[in-house]
Protein backbone atom coordinates (compact mmCIF):
# COMPACT_ATOMS: atom_id res chain seq x y z
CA UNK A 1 -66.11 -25.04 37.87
CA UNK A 2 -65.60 -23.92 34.40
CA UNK A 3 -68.38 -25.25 31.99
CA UNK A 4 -65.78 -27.04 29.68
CA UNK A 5 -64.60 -28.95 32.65
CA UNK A 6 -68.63 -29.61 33.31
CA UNK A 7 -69.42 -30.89 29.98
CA UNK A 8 -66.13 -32.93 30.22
CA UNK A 9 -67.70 -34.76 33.30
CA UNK A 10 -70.57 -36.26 31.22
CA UNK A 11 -68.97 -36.73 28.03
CA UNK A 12 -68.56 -40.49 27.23
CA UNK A 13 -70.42 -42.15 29.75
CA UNK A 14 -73.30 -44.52 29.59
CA UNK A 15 -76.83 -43.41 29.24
CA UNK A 16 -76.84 -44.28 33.31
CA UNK A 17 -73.53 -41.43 33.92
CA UNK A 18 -75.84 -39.19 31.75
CA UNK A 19 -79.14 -39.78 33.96
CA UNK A 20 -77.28 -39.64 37.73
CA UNK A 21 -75.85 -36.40 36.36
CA UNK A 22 -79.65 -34.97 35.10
CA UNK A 23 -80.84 -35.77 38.56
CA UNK A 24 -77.69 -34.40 40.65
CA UNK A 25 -78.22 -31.16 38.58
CA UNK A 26 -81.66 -31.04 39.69
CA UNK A 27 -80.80 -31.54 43.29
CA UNK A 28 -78.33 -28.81 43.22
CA UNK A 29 -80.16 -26.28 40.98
CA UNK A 30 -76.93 -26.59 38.70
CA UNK A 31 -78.24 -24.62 35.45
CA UNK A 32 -74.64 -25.68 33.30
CA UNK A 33 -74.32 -29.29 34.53
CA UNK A 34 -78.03 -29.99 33.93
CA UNK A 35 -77.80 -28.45 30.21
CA UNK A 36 -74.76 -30.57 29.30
CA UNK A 37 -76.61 -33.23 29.71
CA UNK A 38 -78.89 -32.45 27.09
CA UNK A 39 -78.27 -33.47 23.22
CA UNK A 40 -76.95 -30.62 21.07
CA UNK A 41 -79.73 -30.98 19.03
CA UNK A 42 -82.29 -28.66 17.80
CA UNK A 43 -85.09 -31.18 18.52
CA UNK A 44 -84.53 -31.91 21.91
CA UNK A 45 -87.89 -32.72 23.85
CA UNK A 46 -89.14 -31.64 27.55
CA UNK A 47 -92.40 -32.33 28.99
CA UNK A 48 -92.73 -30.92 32.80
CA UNK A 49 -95.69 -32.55 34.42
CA UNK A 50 -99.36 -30.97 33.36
CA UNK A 51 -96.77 -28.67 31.40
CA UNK A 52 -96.58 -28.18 27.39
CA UNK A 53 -93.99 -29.76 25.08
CA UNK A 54 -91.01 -27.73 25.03
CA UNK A 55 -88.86 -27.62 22.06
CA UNK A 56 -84.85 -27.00 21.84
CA UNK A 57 -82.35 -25.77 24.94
CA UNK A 58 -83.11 -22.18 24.92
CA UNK A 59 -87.16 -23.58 25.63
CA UNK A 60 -85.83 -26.42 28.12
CA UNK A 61 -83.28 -24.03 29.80
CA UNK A 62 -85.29 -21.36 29.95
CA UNK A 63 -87.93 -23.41 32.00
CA UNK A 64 -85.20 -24.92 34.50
CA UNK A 65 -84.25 -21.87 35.26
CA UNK A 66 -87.60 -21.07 36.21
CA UNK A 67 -88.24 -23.80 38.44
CA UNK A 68 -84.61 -23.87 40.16
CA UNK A 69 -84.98 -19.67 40.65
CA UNK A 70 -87.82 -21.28 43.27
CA UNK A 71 -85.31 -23.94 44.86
CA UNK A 72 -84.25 -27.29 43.65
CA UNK A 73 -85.51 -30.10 42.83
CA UNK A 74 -85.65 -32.98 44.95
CA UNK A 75 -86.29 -35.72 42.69
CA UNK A 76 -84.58 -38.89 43.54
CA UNK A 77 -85.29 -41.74 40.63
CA UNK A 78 -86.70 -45.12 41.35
CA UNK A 79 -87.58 -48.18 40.11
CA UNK A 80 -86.03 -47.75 36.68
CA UNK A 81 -86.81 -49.94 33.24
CA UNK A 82 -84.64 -49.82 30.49
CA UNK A 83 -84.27 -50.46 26.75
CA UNK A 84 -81.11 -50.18 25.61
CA UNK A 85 -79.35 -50.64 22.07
CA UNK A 86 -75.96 -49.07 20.39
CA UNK A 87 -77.23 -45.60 20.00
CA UNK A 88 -80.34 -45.15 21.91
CA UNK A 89 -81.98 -45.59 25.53
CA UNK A 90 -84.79 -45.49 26.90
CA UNK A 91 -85.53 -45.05 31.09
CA UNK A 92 -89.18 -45.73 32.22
CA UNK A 93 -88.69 -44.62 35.79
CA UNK A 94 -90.47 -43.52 38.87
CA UNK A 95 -89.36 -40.23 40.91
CA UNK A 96 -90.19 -39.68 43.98
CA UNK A 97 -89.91 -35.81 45.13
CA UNK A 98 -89.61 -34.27 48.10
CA UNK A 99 -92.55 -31.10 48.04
CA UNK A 100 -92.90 -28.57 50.92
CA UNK A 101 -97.16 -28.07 51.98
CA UNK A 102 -98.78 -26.17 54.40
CA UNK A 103 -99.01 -29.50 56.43
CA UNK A 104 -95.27 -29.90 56.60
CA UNK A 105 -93.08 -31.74 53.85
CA UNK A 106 -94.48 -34.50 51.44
CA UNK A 107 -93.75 -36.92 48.69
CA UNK A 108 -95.13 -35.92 45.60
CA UNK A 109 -94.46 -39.13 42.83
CA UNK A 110 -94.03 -38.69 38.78
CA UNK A 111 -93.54 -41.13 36.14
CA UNK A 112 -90.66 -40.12 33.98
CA UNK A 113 -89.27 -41.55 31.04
CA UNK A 114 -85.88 -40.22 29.75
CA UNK A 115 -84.49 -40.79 25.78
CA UNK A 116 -80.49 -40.45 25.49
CA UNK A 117 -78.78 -40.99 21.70
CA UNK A 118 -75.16 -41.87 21.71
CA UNK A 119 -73.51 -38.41 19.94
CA UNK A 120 -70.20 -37.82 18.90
CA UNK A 121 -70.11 -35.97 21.97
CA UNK A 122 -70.94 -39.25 23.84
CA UNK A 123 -74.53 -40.42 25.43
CA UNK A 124 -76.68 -36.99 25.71
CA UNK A 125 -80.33 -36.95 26.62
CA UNK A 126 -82.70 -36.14 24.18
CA UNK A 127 -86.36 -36.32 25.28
CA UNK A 128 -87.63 -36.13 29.30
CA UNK A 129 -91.35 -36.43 29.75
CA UNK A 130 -92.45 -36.58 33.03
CA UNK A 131 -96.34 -36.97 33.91
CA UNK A 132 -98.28 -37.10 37.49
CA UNK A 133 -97.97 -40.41 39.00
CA UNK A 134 -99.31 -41.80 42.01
CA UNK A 135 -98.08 -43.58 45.59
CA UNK A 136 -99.38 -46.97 44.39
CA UNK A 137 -96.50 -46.84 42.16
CA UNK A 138 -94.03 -47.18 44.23
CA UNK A 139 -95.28 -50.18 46.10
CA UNK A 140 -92.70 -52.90 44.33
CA UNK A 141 -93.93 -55.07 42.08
CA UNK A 142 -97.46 -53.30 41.25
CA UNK A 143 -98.16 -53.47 37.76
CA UNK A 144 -100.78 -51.19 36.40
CA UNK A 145 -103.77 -52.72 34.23
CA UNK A 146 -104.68 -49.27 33.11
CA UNK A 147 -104.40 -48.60 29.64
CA UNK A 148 -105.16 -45.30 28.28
CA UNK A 149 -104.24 -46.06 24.43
């Protein structure tokens, strides 16, 4: 598919069409459609987990294409929060990925939270920072009472 006709596919949606696409990318190891969902925007933010803070597409693209020349990503997103207003969202969201060990396949579980800013391009992600996160977090309804600052 021609990467006009990619970026065409998340142009104009809601900050939701935006994040499905992110995390179909991911799934597929689709460099193009992941990138248009990024912000054309020299401060764009990515945080992998235990990873540094990567600064602008060439730094985020450069590090997808890292991880997806090792396979995809299996990261299917739970449990999501939102904050929404005219130009800006926020998604405070659990995923749950599939990981490959020694002792067969397992769930590995990261707390993500994803930033999109409505452009004249229509809603584009601008921040992802994911961080380690743990099974008790999936269990519905758990709220944590840990407060690091």
């Amino acid at each position: 598919m021609p990467k006009a006709k990619l970026q065409a596919a998340t142009v104009g949606g809601s900050p939701d069409d935006i994040e499905a696409a992110f995390y179909e990318a991911l799934q597929t190891g689709n460099i193009e459609r992941l990138m248009a969902c990024w912000a054309d925007e020299d401060e764009v933010v990515c945080v992998h987990p235990g990873g540094q803070r990567l600064v602008g597409a060439a730094a985020i693209r450069a590090s997808f294409e890292g991880l997806f020349a090792n396979g995809t990503l299996q990261a299917k997103p739970m449990q999501v929060r939102k904050v929404e207003s005219l130009a800006s969202a926020m998604h405070n969201l659990l995923e749950v990925v599939d990981v490959m060990t020694p002792q067969g396949p397992r769930n590995a579980y990261v707390i993500a939270t994803n930033v999109y800013h409505r452009t004249p391009q229509g809603w584009r992600m601008v921040a992802h920072h994911a961080s380690p996160g743990t099974p008790y977090e999936i269990q519905e309804g758990l709220e944590s009472t840990q407060v690091l600052h």
